[in-house]
N, C-alpha and C. Protein backbone atom coordinates (compact mmCIF):
# COMPACT_ATOMS: atom_id res chain seq x y z
N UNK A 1 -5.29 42.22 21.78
CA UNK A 1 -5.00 40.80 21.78
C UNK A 1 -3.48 40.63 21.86
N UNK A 2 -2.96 39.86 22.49
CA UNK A 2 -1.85 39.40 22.79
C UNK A 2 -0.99 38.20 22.33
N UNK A 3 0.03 38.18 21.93
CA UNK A 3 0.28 37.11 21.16
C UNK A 3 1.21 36.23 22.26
N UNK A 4 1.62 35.15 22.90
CA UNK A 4 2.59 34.74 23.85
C UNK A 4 3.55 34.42 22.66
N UNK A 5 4.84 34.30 23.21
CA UNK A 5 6.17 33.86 22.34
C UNK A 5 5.77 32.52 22.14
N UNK A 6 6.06 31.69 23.00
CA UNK A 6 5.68 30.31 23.17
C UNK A 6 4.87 29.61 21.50
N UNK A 7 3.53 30.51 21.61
CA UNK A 7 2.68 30.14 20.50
C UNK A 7 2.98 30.10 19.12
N UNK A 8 4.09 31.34 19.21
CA UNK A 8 4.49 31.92 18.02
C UNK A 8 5.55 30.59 17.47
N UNK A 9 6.14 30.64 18.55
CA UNK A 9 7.16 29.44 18.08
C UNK A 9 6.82 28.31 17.75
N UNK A 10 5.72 27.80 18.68
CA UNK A 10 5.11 26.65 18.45
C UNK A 10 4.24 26.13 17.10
N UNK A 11 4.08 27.66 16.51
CA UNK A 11 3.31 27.81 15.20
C UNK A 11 4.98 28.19 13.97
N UNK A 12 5.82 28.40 14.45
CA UNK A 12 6.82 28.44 13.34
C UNK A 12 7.17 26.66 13.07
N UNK A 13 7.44 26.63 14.43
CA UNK A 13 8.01 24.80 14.09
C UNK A 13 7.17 23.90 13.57
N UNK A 14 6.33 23.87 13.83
CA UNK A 14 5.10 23.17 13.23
C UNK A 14 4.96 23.63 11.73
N UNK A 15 4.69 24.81 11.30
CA UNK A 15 5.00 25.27 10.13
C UNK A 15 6.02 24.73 9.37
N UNK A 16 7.48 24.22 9.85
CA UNK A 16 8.38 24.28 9.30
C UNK A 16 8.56 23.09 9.39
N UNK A 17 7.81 22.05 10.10
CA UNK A 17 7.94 20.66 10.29
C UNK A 17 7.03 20.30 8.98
N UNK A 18 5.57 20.79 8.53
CA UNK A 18 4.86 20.52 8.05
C UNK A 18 5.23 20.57 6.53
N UNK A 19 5.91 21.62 5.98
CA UNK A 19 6.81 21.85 5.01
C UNK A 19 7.42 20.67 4.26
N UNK A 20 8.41 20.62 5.60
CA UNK A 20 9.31 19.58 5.33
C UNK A 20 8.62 18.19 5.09
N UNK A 21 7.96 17.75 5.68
CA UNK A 21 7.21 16.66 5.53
C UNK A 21 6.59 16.31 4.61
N UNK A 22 6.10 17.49 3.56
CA UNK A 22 5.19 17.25 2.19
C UNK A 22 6.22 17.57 1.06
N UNK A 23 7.87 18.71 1.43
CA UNK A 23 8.46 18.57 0.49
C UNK A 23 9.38 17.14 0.33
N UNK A 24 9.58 16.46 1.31
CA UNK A 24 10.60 15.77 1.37
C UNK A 24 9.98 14.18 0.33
N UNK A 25 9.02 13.84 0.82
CA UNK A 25 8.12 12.72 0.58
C UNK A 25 8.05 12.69 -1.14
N UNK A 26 7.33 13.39 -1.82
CA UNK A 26 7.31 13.26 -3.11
C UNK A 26 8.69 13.29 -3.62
N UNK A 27 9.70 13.82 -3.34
CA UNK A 27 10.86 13.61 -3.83
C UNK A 27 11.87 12.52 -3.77
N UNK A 28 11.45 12.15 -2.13
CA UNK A 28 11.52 10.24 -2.29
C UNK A 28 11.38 9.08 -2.86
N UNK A 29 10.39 9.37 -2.77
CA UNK A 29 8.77 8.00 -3.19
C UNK A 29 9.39 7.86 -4.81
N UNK A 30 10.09 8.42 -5.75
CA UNK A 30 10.29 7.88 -6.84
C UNK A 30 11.88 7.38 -7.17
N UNK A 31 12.34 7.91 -6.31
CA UNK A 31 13.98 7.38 -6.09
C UNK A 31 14.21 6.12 -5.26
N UNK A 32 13.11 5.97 -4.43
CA UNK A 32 12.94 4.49 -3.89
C UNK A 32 12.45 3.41 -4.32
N UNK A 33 11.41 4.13 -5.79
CA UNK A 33 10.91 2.55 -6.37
C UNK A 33 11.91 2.57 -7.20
N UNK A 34 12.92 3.62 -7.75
CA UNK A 34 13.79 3.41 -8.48
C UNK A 34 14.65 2.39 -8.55
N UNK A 35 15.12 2.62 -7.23
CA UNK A 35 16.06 1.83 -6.31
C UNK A 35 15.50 0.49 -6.31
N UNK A 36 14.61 0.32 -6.21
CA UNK A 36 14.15 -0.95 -5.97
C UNK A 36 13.62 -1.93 -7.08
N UNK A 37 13.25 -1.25 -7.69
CA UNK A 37 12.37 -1.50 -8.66
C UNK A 37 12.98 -3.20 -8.96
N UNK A 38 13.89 -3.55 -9.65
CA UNK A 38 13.09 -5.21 -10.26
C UNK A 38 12.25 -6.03 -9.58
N UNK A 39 12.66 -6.02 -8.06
CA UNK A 39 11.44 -7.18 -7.33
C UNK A 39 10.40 -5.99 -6.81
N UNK A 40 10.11 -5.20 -7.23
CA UNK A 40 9.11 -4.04 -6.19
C UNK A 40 8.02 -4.83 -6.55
N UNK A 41 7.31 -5.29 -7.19
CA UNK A 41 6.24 -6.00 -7.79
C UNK A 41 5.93 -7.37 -6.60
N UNK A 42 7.04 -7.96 -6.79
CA UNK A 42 7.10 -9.05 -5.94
C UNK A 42 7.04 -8.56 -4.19
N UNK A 43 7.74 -7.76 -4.09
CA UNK A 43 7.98 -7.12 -2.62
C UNK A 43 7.02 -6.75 -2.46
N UNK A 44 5.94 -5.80 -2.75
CA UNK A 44 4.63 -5.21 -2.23
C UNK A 44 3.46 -6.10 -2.53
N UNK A 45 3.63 -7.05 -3.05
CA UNK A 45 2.74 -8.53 -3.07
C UNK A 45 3.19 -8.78 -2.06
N UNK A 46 4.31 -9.19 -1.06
CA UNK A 46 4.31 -10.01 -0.26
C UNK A 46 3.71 -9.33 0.70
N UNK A 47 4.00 -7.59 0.65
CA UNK A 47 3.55 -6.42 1.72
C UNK A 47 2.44 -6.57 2.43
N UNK A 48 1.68 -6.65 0.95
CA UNK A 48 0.04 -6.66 1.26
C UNK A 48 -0.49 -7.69 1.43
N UNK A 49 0.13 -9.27 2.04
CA UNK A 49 -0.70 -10.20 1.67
C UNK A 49 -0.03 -10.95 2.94
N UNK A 50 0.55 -10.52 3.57
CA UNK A 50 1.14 -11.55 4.78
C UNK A 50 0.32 -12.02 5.87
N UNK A 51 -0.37 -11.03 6.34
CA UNK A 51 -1.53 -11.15 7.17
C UNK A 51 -1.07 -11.96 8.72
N UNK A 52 0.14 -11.64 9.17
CA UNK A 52 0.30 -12.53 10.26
C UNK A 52 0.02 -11.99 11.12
N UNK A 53 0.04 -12.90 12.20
CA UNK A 53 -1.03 -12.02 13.34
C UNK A 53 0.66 -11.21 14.13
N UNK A 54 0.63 -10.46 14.75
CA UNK A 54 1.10 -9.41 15.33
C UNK A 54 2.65 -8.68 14.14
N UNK A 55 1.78 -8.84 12.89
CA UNK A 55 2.62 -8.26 11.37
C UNK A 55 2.65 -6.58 11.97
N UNK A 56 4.49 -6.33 11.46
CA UNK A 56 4.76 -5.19 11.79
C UNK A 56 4.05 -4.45 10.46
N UNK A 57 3.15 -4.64 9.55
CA UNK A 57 2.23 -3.50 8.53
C UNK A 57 1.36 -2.87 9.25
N UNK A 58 1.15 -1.81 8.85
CA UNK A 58 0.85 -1.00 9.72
C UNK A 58 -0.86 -0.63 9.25
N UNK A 59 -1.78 -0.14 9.44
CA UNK A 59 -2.10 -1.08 10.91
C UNK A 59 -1.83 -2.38 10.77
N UNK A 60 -2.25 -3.33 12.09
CA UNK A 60 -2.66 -4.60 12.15
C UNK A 60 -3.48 -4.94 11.40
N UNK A 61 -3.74 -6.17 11.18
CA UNK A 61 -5.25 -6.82 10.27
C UNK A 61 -5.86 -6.58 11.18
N UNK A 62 -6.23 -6.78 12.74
CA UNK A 62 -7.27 -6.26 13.37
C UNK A 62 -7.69 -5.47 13.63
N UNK A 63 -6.86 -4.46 14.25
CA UNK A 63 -6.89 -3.00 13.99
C UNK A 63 -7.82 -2.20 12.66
N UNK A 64 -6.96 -2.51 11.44
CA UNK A 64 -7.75 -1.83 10.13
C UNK A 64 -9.14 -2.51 9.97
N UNK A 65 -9.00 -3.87 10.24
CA UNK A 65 -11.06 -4.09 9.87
C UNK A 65 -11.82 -3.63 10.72
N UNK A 66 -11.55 -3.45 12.49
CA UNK A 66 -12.38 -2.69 13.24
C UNK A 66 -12.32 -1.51 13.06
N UNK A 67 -11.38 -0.26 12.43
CA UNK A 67 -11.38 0.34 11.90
C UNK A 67 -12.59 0.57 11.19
N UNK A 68 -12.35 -0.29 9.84
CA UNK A 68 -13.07 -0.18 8.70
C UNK A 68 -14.67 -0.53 9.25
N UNK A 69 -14.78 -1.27 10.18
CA UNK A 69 -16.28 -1.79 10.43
C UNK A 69 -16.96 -0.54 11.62
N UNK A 70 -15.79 0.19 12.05
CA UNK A 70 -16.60 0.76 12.86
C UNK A 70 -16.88 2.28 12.22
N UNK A 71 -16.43 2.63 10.79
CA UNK A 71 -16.39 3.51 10.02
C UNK A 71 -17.51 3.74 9.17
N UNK A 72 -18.50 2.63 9.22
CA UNK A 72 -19.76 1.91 8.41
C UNK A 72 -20.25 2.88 9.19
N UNK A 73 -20.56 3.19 10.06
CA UNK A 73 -21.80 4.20 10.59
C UNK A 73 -21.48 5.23 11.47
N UNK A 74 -20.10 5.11 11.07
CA UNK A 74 -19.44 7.24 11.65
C UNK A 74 -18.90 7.59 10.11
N UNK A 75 -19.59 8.89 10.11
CA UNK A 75 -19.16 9.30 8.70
C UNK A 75 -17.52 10.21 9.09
N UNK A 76 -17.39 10.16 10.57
CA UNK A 76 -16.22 11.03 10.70
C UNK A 76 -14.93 10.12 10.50
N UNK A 77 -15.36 8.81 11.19
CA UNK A 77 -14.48 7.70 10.55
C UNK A 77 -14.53 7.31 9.16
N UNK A 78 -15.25 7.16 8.42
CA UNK A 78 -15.18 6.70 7.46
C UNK A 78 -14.35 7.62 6.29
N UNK A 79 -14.41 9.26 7.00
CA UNK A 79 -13.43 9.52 5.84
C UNK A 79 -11.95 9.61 6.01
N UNK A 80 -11.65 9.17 7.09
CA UNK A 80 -10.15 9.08 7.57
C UNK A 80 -9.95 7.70 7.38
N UNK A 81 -10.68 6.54 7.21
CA UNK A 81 -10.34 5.32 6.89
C UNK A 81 -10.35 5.20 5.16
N UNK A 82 -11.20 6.19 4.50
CA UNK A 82 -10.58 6.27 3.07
C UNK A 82 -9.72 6.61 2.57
N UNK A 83 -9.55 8.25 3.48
CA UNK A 83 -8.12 8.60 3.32
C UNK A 83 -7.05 7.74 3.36
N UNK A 84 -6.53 6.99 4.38
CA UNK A 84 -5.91 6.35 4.57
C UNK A 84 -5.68 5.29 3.48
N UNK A 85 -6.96 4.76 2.60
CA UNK A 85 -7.17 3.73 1.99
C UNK A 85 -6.40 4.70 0.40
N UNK A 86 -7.08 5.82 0.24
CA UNK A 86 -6.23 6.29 -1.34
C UNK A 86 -4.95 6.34 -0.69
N UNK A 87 -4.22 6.59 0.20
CA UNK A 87 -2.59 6.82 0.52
C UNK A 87 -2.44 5.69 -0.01
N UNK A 88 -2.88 4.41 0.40
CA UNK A 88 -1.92 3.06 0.06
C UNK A 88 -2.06 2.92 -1.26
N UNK A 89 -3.02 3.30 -1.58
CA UNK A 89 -3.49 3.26 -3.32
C UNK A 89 -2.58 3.55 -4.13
N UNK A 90 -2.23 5.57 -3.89
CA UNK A 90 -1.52 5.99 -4.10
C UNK A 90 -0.30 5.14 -4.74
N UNK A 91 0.55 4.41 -3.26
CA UNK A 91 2.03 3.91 -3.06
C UNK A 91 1.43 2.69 -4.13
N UNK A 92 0.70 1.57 -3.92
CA UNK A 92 0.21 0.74 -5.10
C UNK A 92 0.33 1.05 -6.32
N UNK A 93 -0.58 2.18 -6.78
CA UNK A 93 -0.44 2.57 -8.16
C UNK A 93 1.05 2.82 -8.51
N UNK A 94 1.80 3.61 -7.75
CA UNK A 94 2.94 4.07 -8.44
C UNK A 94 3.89 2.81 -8.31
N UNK A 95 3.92 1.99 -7.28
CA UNK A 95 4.72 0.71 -7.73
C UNK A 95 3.87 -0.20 -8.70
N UNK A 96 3.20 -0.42 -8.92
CA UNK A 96 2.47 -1.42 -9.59
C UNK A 96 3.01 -0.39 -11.26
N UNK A 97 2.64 0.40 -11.16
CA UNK A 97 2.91 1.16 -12.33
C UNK A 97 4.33 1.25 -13.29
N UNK A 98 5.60 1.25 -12.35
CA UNK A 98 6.90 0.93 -12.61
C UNK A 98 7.11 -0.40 -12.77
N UNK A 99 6.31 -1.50 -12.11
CA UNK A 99 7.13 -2.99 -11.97
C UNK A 99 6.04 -3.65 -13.84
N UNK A 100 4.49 -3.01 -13.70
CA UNK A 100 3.99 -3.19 -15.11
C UNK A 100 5.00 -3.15 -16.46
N UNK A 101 5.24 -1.87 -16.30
CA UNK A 101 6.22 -1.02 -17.46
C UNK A 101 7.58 -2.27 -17.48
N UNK A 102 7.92 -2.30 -16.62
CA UNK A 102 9.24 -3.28 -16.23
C UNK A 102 9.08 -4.82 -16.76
N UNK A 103 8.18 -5.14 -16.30
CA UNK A 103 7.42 -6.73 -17.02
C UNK A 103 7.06 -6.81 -18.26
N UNK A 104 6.57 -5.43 -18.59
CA UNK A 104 6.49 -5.48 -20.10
C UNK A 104 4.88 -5.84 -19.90
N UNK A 105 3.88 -6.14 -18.91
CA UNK A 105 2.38 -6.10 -19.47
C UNK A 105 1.78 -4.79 -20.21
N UNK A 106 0.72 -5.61 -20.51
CA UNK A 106 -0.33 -5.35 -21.39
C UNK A 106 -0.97 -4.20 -20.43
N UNK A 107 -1.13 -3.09 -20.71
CA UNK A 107 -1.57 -1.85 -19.37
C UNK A 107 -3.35 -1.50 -19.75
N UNK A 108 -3.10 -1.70 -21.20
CA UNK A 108 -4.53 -1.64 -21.63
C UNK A 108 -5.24 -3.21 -21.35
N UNK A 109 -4.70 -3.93 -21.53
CA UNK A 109 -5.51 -5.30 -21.10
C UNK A 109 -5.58 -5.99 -19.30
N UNK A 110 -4.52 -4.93 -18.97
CA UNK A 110 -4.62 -5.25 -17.52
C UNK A 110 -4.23 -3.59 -16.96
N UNK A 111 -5.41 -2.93 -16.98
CA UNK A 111 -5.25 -1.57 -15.76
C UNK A 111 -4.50 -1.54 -14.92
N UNK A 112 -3.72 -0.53 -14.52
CA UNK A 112 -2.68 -0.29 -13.67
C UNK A 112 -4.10 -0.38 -12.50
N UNK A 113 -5.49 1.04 -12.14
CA UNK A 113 -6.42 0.81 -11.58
C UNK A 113 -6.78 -0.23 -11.11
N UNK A 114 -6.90 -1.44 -12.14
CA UNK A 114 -7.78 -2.51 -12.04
C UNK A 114 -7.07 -3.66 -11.10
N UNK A 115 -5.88 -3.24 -11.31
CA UNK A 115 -4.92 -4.58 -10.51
C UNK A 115 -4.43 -4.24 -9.51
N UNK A 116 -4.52 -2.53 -9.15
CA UNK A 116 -4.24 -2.36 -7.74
C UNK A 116 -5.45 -2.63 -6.94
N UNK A 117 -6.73 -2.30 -7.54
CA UNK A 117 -8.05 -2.80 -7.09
C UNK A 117 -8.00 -4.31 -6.58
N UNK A 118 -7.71 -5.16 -7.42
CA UNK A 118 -7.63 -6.41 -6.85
C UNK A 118 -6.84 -6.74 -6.21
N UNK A 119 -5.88 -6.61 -6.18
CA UNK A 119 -4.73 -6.58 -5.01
C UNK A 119 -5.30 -5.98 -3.29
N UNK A 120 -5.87 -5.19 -3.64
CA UNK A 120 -6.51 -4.40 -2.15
C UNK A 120 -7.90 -5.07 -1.90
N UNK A 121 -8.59 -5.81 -2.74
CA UNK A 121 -9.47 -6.36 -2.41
C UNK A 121 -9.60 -7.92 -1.75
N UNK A 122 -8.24 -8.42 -2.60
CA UNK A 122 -7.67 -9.94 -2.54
C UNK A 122 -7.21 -9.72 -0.86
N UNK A 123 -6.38 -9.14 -1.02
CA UNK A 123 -5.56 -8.89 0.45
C UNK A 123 -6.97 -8.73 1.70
N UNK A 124 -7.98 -7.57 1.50
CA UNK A 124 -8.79 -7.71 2.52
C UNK A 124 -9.37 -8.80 2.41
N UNK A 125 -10.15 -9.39 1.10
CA UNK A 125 -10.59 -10.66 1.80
C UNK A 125 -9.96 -11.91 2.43
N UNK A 126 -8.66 -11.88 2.55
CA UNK A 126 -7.69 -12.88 2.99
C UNK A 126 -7.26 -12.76 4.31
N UNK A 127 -7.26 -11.18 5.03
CA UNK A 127 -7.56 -10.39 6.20
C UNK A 127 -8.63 -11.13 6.92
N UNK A 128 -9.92 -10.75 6.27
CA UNK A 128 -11.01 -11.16 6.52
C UNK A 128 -11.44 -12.41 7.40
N UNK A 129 -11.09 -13.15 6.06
CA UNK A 129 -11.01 -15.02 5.93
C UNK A 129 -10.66 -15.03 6.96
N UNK A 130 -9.42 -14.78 7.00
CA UNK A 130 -8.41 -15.46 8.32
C UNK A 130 -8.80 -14.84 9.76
N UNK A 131 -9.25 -13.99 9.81
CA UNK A 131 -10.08 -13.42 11.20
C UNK A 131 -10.77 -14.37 11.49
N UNK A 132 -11.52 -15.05 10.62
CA UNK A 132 -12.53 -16.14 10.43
C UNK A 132 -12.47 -17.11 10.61
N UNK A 133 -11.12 -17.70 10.84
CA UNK A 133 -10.62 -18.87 10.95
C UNK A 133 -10.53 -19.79 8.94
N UNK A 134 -11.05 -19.23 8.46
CA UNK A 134 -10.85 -19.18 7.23
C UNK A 134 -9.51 -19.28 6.31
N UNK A 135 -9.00 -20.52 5.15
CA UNK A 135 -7.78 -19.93 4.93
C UNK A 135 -7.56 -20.86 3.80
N UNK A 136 -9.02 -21.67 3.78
CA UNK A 136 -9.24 -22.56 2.24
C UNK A 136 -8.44 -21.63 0.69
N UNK A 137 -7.54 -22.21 0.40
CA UNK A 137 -7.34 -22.29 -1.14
C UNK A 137 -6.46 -20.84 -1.31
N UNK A 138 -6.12 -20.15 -0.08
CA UNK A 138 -5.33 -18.83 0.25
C UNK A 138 -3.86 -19.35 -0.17
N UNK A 139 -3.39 -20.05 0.64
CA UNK A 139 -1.64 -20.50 0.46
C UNK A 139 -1.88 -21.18 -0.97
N UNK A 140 -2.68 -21.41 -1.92
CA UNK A 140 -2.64 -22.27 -2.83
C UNK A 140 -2.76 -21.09 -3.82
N UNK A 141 -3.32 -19.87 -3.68
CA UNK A 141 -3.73 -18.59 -4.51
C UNK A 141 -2.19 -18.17 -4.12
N UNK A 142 -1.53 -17.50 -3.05
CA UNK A 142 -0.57 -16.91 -2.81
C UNK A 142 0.79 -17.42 -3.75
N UNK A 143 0.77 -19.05 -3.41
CA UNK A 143 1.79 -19.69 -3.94
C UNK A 143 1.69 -19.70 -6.12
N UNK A 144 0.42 -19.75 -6.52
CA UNK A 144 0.36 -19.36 -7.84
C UNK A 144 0.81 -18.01 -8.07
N UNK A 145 0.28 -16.93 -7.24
CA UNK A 145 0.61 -15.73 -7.58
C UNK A 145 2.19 -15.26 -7.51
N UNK A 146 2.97 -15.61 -6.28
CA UNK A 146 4.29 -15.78 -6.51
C UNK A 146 5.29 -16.60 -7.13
N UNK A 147 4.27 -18.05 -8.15
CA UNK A 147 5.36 -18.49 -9.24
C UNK A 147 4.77 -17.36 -10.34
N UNK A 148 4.01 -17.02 -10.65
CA UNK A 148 3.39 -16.04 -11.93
C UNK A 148 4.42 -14.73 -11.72
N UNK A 149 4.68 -14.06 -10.86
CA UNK A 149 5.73 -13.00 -10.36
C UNK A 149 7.00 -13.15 -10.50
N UNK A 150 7.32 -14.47 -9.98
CA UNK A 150 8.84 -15.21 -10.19
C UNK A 150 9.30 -15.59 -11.61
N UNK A 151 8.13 -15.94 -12.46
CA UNK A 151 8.19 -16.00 -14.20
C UNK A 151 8.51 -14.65 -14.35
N UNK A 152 7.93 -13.34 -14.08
CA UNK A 152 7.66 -12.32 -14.87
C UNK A 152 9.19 -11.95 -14.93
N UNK A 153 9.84 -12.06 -13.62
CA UNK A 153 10.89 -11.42 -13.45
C UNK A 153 12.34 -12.26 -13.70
N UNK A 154 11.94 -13.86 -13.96
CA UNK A 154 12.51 -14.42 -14.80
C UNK A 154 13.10 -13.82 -16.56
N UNK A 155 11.46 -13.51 -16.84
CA UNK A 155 11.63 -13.23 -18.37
C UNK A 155 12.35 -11.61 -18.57
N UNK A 156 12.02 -11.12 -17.23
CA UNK A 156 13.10 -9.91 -17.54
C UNK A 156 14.15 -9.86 -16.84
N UNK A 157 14.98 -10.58 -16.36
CA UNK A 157 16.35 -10.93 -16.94
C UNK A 157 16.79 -11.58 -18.06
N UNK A 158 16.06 -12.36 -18.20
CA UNK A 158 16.68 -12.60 -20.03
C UNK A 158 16.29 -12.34 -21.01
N UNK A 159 15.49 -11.18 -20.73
CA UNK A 159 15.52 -10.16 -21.88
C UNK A 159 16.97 -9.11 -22.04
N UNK A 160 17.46 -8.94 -20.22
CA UNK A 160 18.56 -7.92 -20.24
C UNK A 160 18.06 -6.34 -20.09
C-alpha cells in the first residue's frame, strides 16, 4: 500500500486545524462573557429573540424550522439539528449562568436549566408565530422582558 504525499499533508493540516479549533474555543468562550458580562443577559435576549426576516443569526428563522421540521422524520437530521440545538444551549447556559450570579437571582428558585429552556422555547415560538403571520402580544412580552432586564441591571449598579 502506498501512501501519496499530498494525503499525508492533507491529513497533517487538517489534524492541526482541528486541534486548534477545539483548543482555542474553550479558552475563549469565558474571557468573552467576561468581557462582556454586565449587559450579556440583556445582549443574548436580544440575540435570541429578534427574529427579523433576513437576521444575520445564524441560521435564519426559516432555514432552522425547515431544518427542524424536516428532521421529524430523518433520524440522520434530527441528530445534527440537536446537536446544533445543545451548542446554543451550551453558549445560553454559560451566559445565563454569569449574568444570574451577576443579578444576584435566586438559582434555586429560578434554574439556570429552566430559564435557558424558556428562553429557547419563547424564542421558537415567536419564530414560529411570525412565520405565521402571527405576532399578537410578542412586542408587548419582549418590551416587559427588556424593562425586567433593564431593572436587573439597574439594581446592579447601585449596588456597585
Amino acid at each position: 500500500m502506498t501512501t501519496l504525499a499530498s494525503d499525508t499533508e492533507d491529513e497533517t493540516v487538517s489534524a492541526r486545524e482541528t486541534s486548534w479549533a477545539t483548543t482555542w474555543w474553550p479558552r475563549l468562550r469565558p474571557l468573552l462573557l467576561a468581557v462582556t458580562f454586565p449587559a450579556v443577559l440583556l445582549a443574548i435576549w436580544h440575540f435570541a429573540t429578534v427574529g427579523r426576516p433576513g437576521s444575520l443569526i445564524p441560521p435564519p428563522t426559516e432555514v432552522w424550522l425547515e431544518l427542524q421540521a424536516m428532521a421529524w422524520n430523518r433520524p440522520e437530521l434530527r441528530e445534527r439539528v440537536a446537536r446544533v440545538n445543545a451548542e446554543w444551549r451550551v453558549v445560553l447556559t454559560e451566559a445565563f449562568t454569569a449574568a444570574m450570579k451577576g443579578y444576584g437571582l435566586d438559582r434555586r428558585r429560578f434554574p439556570v436549566e429552566a430559564v435557558v429552556s424558556l428562553v429557547i422555547t419563547c424564542n421558537e415560538g415567536i419564530m414560529l408565530e411570525r412565520l405565521s403571520g402571527v405576532s399578537d402580544g410578542q412586542a408587548e412580552l419582549l418590551r416587559a422582558i427588556d424593562r425586567w432586564l433593564q431593572a436587573l441591571e439597574r439594581e446592579r449598579e447601585a449596588k456597585g
